[in-house]
N, C-alpha and C. Protein backbone atom coordinates (compact mmCIF):
# COMPACT_ATOMS: atom_id res chain seq x y z
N UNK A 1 134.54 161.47 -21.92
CA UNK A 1 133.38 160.91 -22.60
C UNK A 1 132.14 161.20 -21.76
N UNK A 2 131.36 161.77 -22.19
CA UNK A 2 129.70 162.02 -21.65
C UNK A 2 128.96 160.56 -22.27
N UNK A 3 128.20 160.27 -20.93
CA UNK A 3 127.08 159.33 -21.01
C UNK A 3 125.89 160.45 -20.94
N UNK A 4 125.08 159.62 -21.77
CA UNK A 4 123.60 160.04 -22.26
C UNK A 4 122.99 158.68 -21.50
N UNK A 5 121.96 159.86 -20.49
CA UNK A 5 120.99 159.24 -19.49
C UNK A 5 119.72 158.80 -20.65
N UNK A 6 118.26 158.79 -19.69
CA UNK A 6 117.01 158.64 -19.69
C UNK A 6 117.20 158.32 -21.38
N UNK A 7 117.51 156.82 -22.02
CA UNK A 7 117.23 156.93 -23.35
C UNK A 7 116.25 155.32 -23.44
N UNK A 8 115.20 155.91 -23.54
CA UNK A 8 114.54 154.06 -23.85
C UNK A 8 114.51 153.52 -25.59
N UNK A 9 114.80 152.64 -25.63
CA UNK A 9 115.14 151.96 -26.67
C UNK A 9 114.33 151.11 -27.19
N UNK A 10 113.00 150.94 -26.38
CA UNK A 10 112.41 149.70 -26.49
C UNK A 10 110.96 150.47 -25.75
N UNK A 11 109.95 150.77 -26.93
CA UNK A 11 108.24 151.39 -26.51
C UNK A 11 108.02 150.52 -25.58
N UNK A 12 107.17 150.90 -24.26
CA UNK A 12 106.33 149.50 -23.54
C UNK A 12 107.29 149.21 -22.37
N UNK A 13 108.22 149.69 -22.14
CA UNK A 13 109.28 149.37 -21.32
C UNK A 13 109.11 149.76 -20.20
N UNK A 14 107.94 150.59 -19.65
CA UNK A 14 107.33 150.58 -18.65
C UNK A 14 106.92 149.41 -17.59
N UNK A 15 106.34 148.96 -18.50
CA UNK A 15 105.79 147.61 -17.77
C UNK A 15 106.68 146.62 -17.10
N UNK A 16 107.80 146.42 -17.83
CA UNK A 16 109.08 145.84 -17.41
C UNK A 16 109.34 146.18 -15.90
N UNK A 17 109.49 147.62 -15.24
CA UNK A 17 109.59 148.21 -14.49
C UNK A 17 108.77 149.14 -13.62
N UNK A 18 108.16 147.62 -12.53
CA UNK A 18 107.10 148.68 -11.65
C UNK A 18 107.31 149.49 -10.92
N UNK A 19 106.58 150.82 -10.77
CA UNK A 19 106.73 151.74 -10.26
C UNK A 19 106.22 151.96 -9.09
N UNK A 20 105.46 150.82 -8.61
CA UNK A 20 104.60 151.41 -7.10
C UNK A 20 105.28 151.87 -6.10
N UNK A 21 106.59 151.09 -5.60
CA UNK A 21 107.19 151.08 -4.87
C UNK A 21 107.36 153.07 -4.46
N UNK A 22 107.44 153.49 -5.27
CA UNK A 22 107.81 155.45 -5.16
C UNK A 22 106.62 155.61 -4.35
N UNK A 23 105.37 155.40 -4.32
CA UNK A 23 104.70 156.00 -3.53
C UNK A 23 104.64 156.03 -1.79
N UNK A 24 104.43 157.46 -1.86
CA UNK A 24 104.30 157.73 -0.40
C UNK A 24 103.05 157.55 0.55
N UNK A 25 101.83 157.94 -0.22
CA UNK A 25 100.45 157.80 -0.40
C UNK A 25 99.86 156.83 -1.29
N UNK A 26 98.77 155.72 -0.74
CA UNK A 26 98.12 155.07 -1.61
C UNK A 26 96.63 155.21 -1.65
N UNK A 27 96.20 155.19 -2.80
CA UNK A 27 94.60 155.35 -3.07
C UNK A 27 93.98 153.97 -2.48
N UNK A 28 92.03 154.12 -2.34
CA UNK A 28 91.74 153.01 -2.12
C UNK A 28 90.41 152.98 -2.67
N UNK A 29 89.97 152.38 -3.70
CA UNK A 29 88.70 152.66 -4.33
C UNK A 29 87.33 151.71 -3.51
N UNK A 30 86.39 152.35 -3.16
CA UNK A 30 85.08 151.49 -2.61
C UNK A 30 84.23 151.59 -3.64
N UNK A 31 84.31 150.30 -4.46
CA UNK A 31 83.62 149.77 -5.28
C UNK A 31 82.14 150.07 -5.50
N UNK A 32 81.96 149.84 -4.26
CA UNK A 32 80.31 149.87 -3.55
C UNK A 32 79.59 151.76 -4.37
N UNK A 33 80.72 152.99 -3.97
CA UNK A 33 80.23 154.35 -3.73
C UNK A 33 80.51 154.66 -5.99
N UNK A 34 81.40 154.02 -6.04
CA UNK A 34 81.84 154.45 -7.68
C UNK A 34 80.82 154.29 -8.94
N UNK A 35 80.49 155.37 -9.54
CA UNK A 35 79.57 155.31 -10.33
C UNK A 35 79.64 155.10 -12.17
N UNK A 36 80.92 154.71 -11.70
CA UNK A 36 81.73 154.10 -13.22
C UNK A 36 81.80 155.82 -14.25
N UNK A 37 81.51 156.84 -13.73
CA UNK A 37 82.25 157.91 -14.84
C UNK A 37 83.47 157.85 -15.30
N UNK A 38 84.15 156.90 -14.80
CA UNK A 38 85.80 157.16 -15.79
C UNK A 38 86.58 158.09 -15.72
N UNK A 39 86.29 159.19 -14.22
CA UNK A 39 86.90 159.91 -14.50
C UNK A 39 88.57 159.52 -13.69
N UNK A 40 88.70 158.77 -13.05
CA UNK A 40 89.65 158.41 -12.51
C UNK A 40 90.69 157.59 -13.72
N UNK A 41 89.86 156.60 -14.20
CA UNK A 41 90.14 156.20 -15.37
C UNK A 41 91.52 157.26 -16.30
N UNK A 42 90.37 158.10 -16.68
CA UNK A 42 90.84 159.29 -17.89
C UNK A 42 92.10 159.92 -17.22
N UNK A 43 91.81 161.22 -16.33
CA UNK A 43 92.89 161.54 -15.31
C UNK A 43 94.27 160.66 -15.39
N UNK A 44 93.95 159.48 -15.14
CA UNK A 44 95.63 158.53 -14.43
C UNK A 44 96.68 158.95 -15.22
N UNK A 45 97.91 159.42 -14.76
CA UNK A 45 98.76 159.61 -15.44
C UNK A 45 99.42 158.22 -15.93
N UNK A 46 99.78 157.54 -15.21
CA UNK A 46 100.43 156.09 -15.24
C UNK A 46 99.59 155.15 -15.68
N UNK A 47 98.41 155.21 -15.93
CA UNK A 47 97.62 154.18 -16.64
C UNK A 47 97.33 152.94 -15.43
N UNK A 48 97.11 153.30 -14.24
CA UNK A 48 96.82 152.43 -12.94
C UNK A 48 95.46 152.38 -12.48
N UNK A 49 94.78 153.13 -13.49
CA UNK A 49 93.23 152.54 -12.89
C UNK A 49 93.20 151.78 -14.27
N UNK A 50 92.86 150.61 -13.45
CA UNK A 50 92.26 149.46 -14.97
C UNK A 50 90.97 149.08 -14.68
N UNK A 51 90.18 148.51 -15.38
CA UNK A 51 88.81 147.90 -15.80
C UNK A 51 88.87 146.41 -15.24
N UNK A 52 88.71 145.80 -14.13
CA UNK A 52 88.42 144.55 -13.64
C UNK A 52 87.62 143.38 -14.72
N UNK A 53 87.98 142.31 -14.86
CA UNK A 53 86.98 141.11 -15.01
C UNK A 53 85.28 140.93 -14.80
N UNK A 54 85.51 142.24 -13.51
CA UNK A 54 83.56 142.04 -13.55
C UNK A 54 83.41 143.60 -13.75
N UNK A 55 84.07 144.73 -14.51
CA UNK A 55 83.75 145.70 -15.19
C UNK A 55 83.71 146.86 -14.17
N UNK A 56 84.11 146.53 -13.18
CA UNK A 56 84.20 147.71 -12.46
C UNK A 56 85.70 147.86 -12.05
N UNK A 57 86.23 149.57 -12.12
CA UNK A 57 87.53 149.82 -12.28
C UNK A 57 88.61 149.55 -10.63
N UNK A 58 89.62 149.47 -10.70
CA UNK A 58 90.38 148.66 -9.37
C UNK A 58 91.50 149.51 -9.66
N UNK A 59 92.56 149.55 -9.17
CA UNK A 59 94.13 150.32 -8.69
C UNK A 59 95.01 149.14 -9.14
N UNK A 60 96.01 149.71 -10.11
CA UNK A 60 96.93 148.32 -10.45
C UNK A 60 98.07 149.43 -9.46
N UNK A 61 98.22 148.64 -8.17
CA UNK A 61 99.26 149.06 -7.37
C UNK A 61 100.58 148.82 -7.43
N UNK A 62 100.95 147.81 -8.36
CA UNK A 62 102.34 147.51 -8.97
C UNK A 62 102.79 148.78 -10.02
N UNK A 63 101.98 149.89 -10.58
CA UNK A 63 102.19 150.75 -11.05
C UNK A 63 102.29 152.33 -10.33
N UNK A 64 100.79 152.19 -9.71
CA UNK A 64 100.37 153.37 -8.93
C UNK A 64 101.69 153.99 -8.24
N UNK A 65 101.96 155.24 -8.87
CA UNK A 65 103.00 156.18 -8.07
C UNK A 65 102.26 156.72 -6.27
N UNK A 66 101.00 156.83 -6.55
CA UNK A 66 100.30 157.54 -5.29
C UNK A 66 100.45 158.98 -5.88
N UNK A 67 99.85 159.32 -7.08
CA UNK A 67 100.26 161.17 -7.25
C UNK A 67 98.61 161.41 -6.74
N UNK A 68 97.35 160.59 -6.84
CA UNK A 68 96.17 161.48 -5.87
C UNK A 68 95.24 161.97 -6.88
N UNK A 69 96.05 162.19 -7.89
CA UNK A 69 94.53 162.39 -9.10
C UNK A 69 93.43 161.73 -9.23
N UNK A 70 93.84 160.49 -9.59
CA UNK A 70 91.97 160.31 -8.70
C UNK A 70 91.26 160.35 -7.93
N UNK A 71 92.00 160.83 -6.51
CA UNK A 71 91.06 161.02 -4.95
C UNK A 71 90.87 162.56 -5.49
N UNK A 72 91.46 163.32 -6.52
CA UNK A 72 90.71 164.70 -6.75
C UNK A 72 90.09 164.60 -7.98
N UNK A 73 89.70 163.84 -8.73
CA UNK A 73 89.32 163.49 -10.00
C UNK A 73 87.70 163.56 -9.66
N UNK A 74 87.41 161.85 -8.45
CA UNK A 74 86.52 161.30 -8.59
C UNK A 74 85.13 162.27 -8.09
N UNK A 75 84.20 162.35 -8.56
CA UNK A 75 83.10 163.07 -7.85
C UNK A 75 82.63 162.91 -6.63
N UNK A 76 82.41 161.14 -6.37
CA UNK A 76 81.62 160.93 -5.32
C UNK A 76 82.47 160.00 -4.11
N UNK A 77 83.54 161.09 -4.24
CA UNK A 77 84.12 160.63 -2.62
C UNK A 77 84.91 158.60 -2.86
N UNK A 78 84.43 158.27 -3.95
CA UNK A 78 84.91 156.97 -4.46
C UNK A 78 86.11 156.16 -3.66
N UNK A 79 86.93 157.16 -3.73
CA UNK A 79 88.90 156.90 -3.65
C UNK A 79 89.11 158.10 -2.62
N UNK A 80 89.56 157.08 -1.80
CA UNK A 80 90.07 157.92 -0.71
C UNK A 80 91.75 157.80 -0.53
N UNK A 81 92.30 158.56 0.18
CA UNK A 81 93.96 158.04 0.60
C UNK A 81 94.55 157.95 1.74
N UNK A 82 95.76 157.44 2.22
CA UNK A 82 95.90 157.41 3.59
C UNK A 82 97.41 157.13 2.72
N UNK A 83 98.25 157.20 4.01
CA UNK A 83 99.85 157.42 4.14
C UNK A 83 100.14 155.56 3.92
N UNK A 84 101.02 155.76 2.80
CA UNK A 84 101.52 154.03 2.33
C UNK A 84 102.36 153.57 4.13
N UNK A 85 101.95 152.21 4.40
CA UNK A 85 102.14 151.45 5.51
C UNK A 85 103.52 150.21 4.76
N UNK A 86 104.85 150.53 4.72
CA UNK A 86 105.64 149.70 3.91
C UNK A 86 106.26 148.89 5.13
């Protein structure tokens, strides 16, 4: 009998299961330098830059793999990275 892997059954089932933990590298956004283009936003593969309470965008690190697209996304130096400290 063959088992059949990777089958989700249930849309949204992401969320269930955070992913931060995989990263090797973590981003770090300075609020202060970010000029709200969105481009980090747009870019995210994982949907880990979110929109804060006071409208400026933050790292949902319970998701964030660390793949770096937004430290090459952002224009103005915004998001920087350094080696995850676990």
């Amino acid at each position: 009998m063959t088992t059949i892997g990777a089958i989700i059954y249930e849309a949204g089932s992401s969320r269930n299961n955070k992913t931060g933990s995989w990263r090797v590298f973590v981003p770090t956004m300075d609020s202060d330098k970010c000029i709200m283009c969105e481009n980090c936003f747009i870019f995210c593969p994982d949907s880990s830059i979110i929109e804060g309470e006071d409208g400026k965008f933050k790292i949902d690190y319970d998701y964030c793999k660390g793949c770096l697209i937004c430290v090459e996304e952002c224009p103005v130096d915004a998001i920087t990275s350094a080696r995850e400290e676990k």
